[in-house]
Protein backbone atom coordinates (compact mmCIF):
# COMPACT_ATOMS: atom_id res chain seq x y z
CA UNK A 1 69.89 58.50 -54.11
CA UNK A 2 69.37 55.05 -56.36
CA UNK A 3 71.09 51.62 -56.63
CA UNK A 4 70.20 49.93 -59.74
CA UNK A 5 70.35 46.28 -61.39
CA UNK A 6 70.83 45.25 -64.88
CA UNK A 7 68.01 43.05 -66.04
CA UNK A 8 70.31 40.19 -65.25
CA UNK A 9 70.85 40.35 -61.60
CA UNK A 10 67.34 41.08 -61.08
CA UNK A 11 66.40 37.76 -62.43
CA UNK A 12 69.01 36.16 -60.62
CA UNK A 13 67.89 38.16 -56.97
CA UNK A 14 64.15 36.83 -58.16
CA UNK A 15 65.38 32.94 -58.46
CA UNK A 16 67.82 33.15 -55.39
CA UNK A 17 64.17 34.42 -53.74
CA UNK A 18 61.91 31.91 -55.02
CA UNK A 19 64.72 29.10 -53.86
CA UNK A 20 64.64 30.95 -50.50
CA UNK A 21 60.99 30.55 -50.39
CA UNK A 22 60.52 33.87 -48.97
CA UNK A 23 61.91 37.36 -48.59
CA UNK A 24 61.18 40.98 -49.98
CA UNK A 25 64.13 41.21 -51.73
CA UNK A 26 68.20 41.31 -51.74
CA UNK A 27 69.84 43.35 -48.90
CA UNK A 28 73.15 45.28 -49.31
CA UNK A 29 75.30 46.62 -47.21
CA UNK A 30 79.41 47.02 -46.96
CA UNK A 31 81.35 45.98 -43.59
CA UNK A 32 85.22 46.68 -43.03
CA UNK A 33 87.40 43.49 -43.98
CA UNK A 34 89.62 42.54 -46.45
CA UNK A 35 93.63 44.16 -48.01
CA UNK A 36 91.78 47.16 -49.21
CA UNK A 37 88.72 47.56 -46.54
CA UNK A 38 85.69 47.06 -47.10
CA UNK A 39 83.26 44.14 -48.95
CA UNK A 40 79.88 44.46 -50.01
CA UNK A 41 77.63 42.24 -48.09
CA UNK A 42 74.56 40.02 -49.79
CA UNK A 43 71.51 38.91 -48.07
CA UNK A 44 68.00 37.75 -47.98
CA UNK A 45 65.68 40.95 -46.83
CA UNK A 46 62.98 39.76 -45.07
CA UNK A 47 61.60 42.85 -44.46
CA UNK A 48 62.54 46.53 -44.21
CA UNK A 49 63.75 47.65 -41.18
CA UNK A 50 63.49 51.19 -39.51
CA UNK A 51 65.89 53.06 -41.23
CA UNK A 52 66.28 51.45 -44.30
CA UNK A 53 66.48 52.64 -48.02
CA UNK A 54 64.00 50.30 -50.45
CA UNK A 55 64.93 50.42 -54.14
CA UNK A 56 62.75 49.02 -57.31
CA UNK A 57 64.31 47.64 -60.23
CA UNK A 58 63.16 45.40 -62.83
CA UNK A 59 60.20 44.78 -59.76
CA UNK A 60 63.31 43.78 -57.54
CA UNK A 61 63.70 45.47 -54.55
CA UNK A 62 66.92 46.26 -53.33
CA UNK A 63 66.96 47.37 -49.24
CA UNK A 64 70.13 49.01 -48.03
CA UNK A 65 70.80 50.11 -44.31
CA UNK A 66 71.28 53.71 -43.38
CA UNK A 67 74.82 53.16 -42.40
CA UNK A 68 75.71 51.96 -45.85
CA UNK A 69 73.74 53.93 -48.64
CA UNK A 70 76.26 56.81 -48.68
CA UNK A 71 79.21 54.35 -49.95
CA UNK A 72 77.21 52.64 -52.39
CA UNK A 73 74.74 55.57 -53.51
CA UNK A 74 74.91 55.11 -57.06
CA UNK A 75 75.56 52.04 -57.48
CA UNK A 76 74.72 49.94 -60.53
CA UNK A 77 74.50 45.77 -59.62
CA UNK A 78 75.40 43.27 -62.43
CA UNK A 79 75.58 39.57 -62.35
CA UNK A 80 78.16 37.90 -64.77
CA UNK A 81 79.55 34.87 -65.17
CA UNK A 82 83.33 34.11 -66.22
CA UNK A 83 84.06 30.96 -67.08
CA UNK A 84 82.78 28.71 -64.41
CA UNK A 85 82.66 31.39 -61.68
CA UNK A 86 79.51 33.48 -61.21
CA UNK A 87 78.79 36.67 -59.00
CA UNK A 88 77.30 39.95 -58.54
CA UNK A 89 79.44 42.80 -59.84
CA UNK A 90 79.07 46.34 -58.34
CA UNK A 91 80.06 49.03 -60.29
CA UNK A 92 80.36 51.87 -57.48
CA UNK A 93 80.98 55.55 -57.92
CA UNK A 94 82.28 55.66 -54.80
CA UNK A 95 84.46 52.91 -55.00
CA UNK A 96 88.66 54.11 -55.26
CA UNK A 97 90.00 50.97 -55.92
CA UNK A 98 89.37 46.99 -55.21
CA UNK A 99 92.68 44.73 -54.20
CA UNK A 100 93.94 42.28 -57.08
CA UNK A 101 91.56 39.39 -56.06
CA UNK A 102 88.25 41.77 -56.15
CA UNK A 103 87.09 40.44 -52.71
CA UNK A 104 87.79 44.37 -50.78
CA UNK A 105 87.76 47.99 -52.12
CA UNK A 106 88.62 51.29 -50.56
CA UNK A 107 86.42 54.47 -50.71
CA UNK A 108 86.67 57.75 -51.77
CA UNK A 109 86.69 60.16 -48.62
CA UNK A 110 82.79 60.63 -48.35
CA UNK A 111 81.68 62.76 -45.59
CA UNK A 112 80.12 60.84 -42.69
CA UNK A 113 81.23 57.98 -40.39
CA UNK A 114 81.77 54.29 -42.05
CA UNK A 115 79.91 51.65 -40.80
C-alpha cells in the first residue's frame, strides 16, 4: 500500500505547512458527495491518529484514515496549475470516472464498506 507526490505537491504541502505554522503533514481522505460520489478531502494532519496510514514522500508525509486507504491505495498526488486556477490532482487507480467539472468520481467495486 503507497500514496505518492510528485516533487511539486510536496513543496506545495511543505509551504501550505509552514503558513499553517504547524502540522505533521497533509491528510487525505474521500467522503460521499457530489454527481458522481465521492471527493477527496484535504487537510492539515496534526498528528496521526489510531488507525491511520503515514506515508513519506519527498520528506512529506501524507496520513490517510483507515476507512479511506483502500479507495485511494495507489494513488499518485500532483499539483498543477491551469491558467489562473491551481489544485492538487489525484491520479487514482481506483478511480472509474470523475463528473465533467472534476469536483466527484465514482469507484471501481473494491471489496469492503465505503466510508
Amino acid at each position: 500500500m503507497a500514496i505518492t507526490l510528485t516533487e511539486k505537491a510536496a513543496k506545495k504541502i511543505q509551504s501550505q505547512l509552514a503558513k499553517n505554522g504547524s502540522g505533521i503533514g497533509l491528510r487525505l481522505g474521500i467522503k460521499k458527495v457530489g454527481c458522481n460520489g465521492f471527493a477527496y478531502t484535504f487537510d492539515y494532519a496534526a498528528e496521526a491518529l489510531a488507525g491511520d496510514q503515514v506515508f513519506e514522500s519527498h520528506n512529506t508525509t501524507l496520513v490517510v484514515d483507515a476507512a479511506s486507504l483502500p479507495f485511494i491505495d495507489g494513488s499518485h498526488l500532483d499539483f498543477v496549475k491551469e491558467g489562473l486556477n491551481e489544485s492538487f490532482k489525484f491520479d487514482n487507480p481506483n478511480a472509474e470516472g470523475e463528473c465533467g467539472c472534476g469536483e466527484s468520481f465514482n469507484l471501481k467495486k473494491i471489496s469492503t464498506t465505503t466510508p
